[in-house]
PDBML (XML) file of the C-alpha atoms, coordinates in Angstrom:
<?xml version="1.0" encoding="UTF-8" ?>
<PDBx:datablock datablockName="MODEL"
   xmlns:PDBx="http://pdbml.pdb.org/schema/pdbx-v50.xsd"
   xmlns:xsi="http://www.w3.org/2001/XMLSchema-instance"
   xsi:schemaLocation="http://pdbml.pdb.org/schema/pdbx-v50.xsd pdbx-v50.xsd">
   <PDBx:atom_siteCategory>
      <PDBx:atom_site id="1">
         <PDBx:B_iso_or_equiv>0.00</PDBx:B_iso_or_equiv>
         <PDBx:Cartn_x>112.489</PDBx:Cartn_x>
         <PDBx:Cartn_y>126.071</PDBx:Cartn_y>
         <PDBx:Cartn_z>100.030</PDBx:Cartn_z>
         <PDBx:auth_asym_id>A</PDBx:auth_asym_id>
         <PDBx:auth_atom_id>CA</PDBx:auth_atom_id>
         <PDBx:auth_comp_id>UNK</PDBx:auth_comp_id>
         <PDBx:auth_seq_id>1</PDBx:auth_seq_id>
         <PDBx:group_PDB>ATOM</PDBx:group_PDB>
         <PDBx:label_alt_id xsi:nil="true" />
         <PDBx:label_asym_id>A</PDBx:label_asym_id>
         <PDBx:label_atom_id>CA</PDBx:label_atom_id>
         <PDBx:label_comp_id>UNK</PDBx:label_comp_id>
         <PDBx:label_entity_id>1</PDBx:label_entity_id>
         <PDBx:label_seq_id>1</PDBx:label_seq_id>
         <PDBx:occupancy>1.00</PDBx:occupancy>
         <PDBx:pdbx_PDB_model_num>1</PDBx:pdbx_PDB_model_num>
         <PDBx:type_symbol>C</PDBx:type_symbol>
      </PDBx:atom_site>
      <PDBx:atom_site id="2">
         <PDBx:B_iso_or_equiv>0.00</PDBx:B_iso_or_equiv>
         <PDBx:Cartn_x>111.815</PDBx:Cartn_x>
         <PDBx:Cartn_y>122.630</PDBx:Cartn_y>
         <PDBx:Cartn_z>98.775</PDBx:Cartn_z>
         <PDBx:auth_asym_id>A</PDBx:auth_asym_id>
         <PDBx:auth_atom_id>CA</PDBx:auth_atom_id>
         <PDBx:auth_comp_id>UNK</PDBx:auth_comp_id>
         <PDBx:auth_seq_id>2</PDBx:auth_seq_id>
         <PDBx:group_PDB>ATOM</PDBx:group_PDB>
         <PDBx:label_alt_id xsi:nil="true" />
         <PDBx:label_asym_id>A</PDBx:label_asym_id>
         <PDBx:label_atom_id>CA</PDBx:label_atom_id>
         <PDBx:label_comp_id>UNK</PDBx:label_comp_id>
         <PDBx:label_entity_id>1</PDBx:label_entity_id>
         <PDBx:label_seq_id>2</PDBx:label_seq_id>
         <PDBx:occupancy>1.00</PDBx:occupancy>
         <PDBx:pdbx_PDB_model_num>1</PDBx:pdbx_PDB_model_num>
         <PDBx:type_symbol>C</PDBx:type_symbol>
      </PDBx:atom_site>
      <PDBx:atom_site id="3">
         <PDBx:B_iso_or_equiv>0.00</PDBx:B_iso_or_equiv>
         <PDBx:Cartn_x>114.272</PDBx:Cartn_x>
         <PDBx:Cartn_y>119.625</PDBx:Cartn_y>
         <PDBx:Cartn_z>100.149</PDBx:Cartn_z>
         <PDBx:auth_asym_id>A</PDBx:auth_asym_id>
         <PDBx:auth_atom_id>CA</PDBx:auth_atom_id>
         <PDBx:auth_comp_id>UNK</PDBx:auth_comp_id>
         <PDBx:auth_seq_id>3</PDBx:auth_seq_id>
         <PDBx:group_PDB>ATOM</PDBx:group_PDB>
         <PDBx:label_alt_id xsi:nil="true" />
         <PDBx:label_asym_id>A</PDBx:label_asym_id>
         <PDBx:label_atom_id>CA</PDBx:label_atom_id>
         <PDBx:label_comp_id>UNK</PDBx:label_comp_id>
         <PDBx:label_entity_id>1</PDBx:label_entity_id>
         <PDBx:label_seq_id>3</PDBx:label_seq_id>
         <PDBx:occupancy>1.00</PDBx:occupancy>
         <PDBx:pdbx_PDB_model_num>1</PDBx:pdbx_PDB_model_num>
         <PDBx:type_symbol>C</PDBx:type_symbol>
      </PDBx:atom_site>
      <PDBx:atom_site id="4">
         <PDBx:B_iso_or_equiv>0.00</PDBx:B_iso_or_equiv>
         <PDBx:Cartn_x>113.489</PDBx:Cartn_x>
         <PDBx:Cartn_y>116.265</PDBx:Cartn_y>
         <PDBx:Cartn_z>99.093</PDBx:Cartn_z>
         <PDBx:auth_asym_id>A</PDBx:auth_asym_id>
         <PDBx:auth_atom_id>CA</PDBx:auth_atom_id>
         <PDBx:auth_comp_id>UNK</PDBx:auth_comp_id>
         <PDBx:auth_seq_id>4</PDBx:auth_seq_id>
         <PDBx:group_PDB>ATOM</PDBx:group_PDB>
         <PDBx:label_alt_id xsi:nil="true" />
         <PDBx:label_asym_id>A</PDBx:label_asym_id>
         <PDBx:label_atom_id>CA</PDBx:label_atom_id>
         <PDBx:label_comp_id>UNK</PDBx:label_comp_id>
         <PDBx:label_entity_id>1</PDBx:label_entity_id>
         <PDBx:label_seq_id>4</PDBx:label_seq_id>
         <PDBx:occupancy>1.00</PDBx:occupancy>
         <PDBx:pdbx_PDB_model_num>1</PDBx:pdbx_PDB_model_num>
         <PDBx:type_symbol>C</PDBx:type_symbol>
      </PDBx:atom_site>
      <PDBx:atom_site id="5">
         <PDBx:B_iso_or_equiv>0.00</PDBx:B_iso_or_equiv>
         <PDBx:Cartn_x>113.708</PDBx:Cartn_x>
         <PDBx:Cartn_y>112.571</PDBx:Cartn_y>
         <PDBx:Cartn_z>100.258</PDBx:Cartn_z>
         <PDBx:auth_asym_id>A</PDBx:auth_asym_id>
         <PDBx:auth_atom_id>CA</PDBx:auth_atom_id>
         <PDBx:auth_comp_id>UNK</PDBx:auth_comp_id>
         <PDBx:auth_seq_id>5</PDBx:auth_seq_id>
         <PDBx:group_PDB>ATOM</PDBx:group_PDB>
         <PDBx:label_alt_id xsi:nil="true" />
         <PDBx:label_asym_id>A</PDBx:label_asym_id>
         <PDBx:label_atom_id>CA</PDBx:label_atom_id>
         <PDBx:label_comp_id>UNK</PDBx:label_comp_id>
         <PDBx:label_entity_id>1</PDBx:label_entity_id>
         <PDBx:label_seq_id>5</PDBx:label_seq_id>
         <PDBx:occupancy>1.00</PDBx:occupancy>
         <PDBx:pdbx_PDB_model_num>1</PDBx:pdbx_PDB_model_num>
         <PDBx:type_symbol>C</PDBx:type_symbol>
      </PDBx:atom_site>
      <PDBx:atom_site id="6">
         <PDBx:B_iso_or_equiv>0.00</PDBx:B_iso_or_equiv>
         <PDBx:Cartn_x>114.390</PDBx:Cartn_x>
         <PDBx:Cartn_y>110.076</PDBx:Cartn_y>
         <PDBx:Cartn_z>97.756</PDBx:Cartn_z>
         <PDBx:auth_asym_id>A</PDBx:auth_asym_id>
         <PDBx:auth_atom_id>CA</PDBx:auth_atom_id>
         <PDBx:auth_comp_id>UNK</PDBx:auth_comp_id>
         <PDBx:auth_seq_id>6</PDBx:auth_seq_id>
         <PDBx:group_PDB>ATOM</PDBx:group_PDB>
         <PDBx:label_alt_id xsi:nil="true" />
         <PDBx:label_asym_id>A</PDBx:label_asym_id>
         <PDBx:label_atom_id>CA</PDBx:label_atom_id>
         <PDBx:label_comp_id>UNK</PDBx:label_comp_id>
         <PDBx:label_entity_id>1</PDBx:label_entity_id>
         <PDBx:label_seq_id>6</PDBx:label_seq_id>
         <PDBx:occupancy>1.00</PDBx:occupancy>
         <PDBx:pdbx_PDB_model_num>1</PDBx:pdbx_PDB_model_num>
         <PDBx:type_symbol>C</PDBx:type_symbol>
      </PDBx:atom_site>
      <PDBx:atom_site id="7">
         <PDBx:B_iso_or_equiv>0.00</PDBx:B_iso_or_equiv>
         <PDBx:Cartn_x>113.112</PDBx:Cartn_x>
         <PDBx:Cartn_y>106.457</PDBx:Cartn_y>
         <PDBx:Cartn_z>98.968</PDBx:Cartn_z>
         <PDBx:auth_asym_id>A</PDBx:auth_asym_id>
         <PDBx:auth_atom_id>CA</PDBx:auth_atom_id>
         <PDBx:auth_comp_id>UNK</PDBx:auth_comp_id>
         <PDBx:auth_seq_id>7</PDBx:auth_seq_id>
         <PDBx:group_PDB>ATOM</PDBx:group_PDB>
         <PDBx:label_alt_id xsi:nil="true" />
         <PDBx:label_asym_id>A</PDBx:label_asym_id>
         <PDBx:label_atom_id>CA</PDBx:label_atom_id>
         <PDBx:label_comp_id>UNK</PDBx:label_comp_id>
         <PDBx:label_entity_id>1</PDBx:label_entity_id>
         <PDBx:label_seq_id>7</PDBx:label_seq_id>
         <PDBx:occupancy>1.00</PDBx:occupancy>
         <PDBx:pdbx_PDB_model_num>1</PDBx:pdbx_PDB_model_num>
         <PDBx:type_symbol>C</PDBx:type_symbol>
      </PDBx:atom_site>
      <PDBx:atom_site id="8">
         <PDBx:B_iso_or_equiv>0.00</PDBx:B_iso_or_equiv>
         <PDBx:Cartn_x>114.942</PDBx:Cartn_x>
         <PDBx:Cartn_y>103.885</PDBx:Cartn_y>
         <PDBx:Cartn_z>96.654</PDBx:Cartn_z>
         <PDBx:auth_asym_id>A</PDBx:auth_asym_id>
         <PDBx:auth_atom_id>CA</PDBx:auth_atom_id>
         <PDBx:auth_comp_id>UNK</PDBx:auth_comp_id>
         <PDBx:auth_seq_id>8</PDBx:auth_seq_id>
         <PDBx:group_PDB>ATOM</PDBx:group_PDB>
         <PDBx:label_alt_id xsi:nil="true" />
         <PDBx:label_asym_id>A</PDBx:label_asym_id>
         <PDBx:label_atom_id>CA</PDBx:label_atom_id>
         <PDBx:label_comp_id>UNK</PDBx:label_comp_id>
         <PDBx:label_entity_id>1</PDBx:label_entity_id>
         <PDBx:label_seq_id>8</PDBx:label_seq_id>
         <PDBx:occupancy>1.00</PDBx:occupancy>
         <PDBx:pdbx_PDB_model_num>1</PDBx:pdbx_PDB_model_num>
         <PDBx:type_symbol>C</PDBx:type_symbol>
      </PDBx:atom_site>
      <PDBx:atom_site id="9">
         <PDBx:B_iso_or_equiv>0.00</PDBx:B_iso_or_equiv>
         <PDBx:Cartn_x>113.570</PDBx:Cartn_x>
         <PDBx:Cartn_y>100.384</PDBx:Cartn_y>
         <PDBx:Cartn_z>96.778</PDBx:Cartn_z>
         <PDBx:auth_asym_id>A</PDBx:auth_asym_id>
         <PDBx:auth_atom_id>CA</PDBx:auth_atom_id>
         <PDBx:auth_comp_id>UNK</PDBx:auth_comp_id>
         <PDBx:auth_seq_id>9</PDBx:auth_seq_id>
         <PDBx:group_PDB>ATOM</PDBx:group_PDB>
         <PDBx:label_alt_id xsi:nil="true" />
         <PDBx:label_asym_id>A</PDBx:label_asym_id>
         <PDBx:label_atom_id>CA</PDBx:label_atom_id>
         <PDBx:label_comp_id>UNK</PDBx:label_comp_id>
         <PDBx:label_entity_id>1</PDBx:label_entity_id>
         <PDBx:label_seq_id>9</PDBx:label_seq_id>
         <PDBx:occupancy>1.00</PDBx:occupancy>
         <PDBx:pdbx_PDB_model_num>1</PDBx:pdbx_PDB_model_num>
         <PDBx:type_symbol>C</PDBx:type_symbol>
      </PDBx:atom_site>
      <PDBx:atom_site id="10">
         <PDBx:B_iso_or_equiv>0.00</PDBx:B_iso_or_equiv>
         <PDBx:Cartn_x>114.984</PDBx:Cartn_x>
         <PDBx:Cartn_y>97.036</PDBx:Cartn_y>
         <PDBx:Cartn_z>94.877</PDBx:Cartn_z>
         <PDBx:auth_asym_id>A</PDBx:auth_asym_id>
         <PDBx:auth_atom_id>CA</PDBx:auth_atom_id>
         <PDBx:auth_comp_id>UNK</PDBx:auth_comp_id>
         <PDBx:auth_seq_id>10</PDBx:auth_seq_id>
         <PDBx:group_PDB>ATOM</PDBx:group_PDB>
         <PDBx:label_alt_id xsi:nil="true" />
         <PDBx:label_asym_id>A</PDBx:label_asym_id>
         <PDBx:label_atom_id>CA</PDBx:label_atom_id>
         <PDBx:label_comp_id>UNK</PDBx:label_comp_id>
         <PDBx:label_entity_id>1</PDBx:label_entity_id>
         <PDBx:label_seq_id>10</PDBx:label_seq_id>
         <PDBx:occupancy>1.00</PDBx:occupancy>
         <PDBx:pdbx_PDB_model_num>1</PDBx:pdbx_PDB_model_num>
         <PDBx:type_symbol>C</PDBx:type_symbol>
      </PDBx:atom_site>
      <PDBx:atom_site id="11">
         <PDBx:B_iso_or_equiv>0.00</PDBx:B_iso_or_equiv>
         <PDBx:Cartn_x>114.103</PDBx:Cartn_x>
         <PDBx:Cartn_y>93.672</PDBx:Cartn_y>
         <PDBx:Cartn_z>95.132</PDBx:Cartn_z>
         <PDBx:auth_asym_id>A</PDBx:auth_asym_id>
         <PDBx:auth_atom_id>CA</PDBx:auth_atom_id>
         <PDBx:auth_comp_id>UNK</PDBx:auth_comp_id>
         <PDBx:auth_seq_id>11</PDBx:auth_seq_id>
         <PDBx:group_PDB>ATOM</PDBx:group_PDB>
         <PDBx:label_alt_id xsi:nil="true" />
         <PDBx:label_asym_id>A</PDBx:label_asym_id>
         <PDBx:label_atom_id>CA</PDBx:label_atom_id>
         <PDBx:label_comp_id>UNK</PDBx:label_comp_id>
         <PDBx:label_entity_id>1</PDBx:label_entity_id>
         <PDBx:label_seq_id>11</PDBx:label_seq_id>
         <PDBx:occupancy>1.00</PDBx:occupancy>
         <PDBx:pdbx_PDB_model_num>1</PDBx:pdbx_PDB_model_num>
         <PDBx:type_symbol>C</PDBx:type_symbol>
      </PDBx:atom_site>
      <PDBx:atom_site id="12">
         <PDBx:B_iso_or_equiv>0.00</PDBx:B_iso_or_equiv>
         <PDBx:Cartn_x>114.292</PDBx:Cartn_x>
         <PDBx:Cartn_y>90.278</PDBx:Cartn_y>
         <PDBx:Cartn_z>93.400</PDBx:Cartn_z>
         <PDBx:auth_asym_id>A</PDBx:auth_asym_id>
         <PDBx:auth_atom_id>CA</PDBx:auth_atom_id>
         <PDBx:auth_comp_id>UNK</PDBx:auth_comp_id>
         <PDBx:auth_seq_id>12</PDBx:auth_seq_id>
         <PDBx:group_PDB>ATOM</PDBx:group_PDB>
         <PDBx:label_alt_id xsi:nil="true" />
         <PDBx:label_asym_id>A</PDBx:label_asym_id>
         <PDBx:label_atom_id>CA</PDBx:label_atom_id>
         <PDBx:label_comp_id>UNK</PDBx:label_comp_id>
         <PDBx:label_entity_id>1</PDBx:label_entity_id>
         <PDBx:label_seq_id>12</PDBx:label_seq_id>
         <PDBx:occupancy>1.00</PDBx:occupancy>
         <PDBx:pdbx_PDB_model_num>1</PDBx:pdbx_PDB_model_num>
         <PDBx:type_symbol>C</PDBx:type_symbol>
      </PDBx:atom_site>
      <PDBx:atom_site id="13">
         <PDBx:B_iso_or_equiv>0.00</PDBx:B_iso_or_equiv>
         <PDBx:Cartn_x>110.534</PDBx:Cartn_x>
         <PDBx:Cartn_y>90.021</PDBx:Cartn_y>
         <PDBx:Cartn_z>93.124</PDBx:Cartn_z>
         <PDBx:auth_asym_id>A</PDBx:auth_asym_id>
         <PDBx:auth_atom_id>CA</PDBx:auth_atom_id>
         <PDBx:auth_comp_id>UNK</PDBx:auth_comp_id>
         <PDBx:auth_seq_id>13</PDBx:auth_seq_id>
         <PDBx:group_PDB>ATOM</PDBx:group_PDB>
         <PDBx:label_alt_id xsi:nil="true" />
         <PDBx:label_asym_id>A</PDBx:label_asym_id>
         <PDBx:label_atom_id>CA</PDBx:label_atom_id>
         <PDBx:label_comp_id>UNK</PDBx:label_comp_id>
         <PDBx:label_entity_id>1</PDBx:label_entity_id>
         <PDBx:label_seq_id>13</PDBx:label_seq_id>
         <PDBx:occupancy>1.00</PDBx:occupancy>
         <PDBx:pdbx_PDB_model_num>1</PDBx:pdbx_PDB_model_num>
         <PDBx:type_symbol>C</PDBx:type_symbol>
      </PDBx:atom_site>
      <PDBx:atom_site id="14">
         <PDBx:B_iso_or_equiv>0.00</PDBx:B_iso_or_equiv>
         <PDBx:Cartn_x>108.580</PDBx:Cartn_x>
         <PDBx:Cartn_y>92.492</PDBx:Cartn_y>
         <PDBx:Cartn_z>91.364</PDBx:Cartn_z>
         <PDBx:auth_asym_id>A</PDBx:auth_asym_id>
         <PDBx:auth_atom_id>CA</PDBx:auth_atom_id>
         <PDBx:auth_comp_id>UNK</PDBx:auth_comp_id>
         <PDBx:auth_seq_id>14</PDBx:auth_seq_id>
         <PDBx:group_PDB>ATOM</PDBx:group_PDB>
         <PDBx:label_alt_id xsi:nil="true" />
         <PDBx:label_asym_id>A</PDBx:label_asym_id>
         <PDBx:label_atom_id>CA</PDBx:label_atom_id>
         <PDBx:label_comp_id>UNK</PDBx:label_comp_id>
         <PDBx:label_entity_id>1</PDBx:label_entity_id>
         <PDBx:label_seq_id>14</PDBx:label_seq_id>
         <PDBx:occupancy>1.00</PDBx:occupancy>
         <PDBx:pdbx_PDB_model_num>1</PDBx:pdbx_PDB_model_num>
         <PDBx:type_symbol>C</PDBx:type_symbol>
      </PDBx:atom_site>
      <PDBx:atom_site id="15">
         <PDBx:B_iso_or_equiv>0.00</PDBx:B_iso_or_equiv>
         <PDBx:Cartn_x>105.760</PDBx:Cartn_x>
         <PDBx:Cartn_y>91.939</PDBx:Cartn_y>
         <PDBx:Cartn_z>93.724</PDBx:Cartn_z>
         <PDBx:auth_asym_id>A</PDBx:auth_asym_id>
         <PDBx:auth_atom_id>CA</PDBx:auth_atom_id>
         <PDBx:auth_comp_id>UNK</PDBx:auth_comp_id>
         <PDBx:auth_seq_id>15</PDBx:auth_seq_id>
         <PDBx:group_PDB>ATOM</PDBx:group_PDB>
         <PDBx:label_alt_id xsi:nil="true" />
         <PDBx:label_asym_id>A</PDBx:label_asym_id>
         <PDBx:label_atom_id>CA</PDBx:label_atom_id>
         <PDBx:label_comp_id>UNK</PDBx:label_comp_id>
         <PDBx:label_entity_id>1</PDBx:label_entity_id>
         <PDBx:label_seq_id>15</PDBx:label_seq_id>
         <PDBx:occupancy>1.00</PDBx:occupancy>
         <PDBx:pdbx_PDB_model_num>1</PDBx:pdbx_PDB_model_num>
         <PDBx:type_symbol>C</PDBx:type_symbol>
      </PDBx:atom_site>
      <PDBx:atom_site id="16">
         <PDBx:B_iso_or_equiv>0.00</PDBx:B_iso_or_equiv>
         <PDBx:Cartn_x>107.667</PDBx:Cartn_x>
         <PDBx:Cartn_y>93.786</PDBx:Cartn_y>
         <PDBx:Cartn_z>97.317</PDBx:Cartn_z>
         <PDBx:auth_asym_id>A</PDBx:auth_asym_id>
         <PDBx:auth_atom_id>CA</PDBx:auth_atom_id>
         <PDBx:auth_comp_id>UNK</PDBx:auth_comp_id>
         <PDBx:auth_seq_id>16</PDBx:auth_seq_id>
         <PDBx:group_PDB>ATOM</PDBx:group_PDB>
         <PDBx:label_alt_id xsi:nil="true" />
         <PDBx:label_asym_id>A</PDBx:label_asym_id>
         <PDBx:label_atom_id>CA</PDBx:label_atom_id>
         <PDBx:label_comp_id>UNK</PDBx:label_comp_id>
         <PDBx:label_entity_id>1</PDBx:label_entity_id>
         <PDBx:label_seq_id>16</PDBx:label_seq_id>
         <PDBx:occupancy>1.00</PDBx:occupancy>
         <PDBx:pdbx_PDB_model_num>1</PDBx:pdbx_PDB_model_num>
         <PDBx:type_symbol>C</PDBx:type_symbol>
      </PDBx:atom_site>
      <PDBx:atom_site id="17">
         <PDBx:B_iso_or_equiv>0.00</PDBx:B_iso_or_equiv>
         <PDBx:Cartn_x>108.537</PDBx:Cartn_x>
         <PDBx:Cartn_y>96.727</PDBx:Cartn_y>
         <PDBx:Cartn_z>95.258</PDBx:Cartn_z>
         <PDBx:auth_asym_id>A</PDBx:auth_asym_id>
         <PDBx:auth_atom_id>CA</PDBx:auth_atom_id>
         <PDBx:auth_comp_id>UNK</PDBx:auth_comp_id>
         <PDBx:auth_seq_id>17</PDBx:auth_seq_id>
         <PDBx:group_PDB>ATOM</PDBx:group_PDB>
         <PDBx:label_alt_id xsi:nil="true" />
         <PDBx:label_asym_id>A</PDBx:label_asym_id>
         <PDBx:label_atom_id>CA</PDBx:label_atom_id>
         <PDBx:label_comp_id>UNK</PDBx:label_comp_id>
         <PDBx:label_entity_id>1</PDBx:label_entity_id>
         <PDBx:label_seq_id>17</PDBx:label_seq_id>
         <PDBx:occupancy>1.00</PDBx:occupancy>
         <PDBx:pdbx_PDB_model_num>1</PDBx:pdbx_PDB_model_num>
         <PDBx:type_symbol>C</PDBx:type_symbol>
      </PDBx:atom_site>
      <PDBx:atom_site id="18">
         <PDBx:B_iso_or_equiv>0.00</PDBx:B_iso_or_equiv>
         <PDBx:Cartn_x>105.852</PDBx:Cartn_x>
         <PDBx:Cartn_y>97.017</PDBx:Cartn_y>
         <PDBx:Cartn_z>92.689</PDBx:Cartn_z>
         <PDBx:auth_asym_id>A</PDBx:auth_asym_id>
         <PDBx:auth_atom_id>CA</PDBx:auth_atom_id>
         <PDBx:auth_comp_id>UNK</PDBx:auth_comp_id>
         <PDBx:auth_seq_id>18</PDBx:auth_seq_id>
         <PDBx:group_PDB>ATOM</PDBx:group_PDB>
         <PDBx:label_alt_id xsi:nil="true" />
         <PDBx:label_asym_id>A</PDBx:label_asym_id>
         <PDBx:label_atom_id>CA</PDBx:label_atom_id>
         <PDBx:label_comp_id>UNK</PDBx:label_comp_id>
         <PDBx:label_entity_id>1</PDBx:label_entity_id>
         <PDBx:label_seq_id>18</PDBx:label_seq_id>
         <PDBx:occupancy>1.00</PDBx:occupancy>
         <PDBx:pdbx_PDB_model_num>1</PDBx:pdbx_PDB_model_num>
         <PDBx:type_symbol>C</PDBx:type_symbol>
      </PDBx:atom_site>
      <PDBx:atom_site id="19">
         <PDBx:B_iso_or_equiv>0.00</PDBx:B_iso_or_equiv>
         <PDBx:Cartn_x>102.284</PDBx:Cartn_x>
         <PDBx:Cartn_y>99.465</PDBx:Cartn_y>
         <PDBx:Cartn_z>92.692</PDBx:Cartn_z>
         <PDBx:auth_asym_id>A</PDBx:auth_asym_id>
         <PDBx:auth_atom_id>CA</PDBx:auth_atom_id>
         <PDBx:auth_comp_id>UNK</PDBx:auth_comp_id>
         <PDBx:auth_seq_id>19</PDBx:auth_seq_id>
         <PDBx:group_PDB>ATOM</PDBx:group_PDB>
         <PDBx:label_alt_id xsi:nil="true" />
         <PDBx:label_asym_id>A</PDBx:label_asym_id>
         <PDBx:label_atom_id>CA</PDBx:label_atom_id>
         <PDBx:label_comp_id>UNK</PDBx:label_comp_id>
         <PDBx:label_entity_id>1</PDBx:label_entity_id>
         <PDBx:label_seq_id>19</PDBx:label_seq_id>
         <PDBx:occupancy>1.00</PDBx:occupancy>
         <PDBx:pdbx_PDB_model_num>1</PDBx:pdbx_PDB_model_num>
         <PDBx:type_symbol>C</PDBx:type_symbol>
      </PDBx:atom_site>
      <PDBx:atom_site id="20">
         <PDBx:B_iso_or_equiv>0.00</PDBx:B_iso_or_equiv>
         <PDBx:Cartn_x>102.189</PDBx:Cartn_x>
         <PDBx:Cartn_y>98.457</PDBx:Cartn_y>
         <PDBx:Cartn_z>96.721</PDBx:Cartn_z>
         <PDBx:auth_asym_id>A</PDBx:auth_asym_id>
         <PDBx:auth_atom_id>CA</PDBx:auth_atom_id>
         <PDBx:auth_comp_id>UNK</PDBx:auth_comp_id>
         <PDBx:auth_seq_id>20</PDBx:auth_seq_id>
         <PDBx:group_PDB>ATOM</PDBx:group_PDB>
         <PDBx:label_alt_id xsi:nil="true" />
         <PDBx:label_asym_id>A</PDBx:label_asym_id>
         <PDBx:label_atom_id>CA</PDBx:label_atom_id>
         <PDBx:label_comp_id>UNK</PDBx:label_comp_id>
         <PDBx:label_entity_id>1</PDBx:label_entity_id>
         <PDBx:label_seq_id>20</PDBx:label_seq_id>
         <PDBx:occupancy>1.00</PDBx:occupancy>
         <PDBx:pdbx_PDB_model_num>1</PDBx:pdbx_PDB_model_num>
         <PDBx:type_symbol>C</PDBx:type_symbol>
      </PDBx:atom_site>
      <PDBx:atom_site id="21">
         <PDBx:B_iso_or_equiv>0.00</PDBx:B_iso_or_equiv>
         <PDBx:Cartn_x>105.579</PDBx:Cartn_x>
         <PDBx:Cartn_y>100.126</PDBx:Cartn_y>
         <PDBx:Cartn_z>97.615</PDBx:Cartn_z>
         <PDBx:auth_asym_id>A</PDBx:auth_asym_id>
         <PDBx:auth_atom_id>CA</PDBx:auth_atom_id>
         <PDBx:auth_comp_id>UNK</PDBx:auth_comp_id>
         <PDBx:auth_seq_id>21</PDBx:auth_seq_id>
         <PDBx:group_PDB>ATOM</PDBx:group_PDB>
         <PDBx:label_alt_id xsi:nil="true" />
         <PDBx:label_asym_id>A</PDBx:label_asym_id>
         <PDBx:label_atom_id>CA</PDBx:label_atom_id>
         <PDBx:label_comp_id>UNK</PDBx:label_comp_id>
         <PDBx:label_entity_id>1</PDBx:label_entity_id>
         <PDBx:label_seq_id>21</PDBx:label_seq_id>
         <PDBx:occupancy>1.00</PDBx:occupancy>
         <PDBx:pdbx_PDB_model_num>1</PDBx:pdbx_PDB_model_num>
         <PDBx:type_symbol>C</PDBx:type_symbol>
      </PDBx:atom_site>
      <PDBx:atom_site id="22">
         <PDBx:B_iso_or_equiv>0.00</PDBx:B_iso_or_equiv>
         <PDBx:Cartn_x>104.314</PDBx:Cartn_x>
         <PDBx:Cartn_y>103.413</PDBx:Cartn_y>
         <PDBx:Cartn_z>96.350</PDBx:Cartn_z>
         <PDBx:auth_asym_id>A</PDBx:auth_asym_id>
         <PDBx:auth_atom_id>CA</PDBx:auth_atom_id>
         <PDBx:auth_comp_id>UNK</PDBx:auth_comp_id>
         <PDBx:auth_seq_id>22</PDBx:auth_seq_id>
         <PDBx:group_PDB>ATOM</PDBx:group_PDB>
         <PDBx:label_alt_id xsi:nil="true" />
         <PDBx:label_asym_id>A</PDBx:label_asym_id>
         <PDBx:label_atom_id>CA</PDBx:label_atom_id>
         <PDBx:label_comp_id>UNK</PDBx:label_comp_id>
         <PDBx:label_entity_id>1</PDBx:label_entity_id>
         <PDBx:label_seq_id>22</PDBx:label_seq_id>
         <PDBx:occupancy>1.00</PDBx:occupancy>
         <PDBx:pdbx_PDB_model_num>1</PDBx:pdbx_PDB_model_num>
         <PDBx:type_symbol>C</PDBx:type_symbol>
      </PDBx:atom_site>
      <PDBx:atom_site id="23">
         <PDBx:B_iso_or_equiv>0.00</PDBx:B_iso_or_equiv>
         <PDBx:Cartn_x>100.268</PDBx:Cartn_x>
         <PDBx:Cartn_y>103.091</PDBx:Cartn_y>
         <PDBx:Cartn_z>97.660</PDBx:Cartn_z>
         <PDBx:auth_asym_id>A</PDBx:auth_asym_id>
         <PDBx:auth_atom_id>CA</PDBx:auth_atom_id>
         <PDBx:auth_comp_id>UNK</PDBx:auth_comp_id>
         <PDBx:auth_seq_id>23</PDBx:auth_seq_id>
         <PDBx:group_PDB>ATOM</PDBx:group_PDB>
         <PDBx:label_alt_id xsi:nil="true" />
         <PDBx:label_asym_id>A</PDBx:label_asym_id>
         <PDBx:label_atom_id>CA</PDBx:label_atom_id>
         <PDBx:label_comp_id>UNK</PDBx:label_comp_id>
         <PDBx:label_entity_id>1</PDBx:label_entity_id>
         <PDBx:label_seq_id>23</PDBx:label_seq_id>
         <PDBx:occupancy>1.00</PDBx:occupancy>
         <PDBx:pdbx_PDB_model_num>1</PDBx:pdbx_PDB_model_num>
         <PDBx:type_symbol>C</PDBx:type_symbol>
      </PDBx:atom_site>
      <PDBx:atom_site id="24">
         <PDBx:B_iso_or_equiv>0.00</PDBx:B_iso_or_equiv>
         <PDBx:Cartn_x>102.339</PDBx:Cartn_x>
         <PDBx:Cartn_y>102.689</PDBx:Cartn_y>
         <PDBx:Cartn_z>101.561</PDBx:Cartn_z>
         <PDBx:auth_asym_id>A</PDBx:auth_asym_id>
         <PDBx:auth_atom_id>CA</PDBx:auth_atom_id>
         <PDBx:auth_comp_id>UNK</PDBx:auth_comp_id>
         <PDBx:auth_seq_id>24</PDBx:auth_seq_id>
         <PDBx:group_PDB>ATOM</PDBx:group_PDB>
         <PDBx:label_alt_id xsi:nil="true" />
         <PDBx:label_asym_id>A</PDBx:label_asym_id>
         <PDBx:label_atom_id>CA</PDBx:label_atom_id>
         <PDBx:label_comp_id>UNK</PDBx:label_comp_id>
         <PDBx:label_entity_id>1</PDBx:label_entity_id>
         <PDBx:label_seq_id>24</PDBx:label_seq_id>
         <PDBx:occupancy>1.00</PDBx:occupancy>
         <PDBx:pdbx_PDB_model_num>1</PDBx:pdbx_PDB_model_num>
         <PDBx:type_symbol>C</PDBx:type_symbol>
      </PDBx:atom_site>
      <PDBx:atom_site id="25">
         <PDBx:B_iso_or_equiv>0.00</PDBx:B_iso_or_equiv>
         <PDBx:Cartn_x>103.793</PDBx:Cartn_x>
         <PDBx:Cartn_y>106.477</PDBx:Cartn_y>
         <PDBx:Cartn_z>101.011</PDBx:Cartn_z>
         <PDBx:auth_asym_id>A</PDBx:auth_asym_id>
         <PDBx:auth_atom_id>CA</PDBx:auth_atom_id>
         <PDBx:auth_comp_id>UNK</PDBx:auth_comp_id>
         <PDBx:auth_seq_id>25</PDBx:auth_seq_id>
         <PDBx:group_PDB>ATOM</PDBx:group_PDB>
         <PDBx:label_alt_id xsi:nil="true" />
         <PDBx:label_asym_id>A</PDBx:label_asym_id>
         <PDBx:label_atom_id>CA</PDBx:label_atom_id>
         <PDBx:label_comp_id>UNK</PDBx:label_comp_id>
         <PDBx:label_entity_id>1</PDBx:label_entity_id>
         <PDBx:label_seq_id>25</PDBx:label_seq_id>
         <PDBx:occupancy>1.00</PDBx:occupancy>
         <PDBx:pdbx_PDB_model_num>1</PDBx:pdbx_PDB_model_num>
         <PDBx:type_symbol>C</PDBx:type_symbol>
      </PDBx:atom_site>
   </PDBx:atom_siteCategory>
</PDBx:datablock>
């Protein structure tokens, strides 16, 4: 009963989708 939504980030700078991208979910 389980759907799930995939959240796929890039970025040229480590930093905007690093440890901080995760902690905001």
């Amino acid at each position: 009963a389980t759907a799930r939504l995939r959240v796929v980030a890039r970025d040229h700078d480590p930093a905007v989708v690093g440890r901080s991208f995760g902690a905001a979910a």
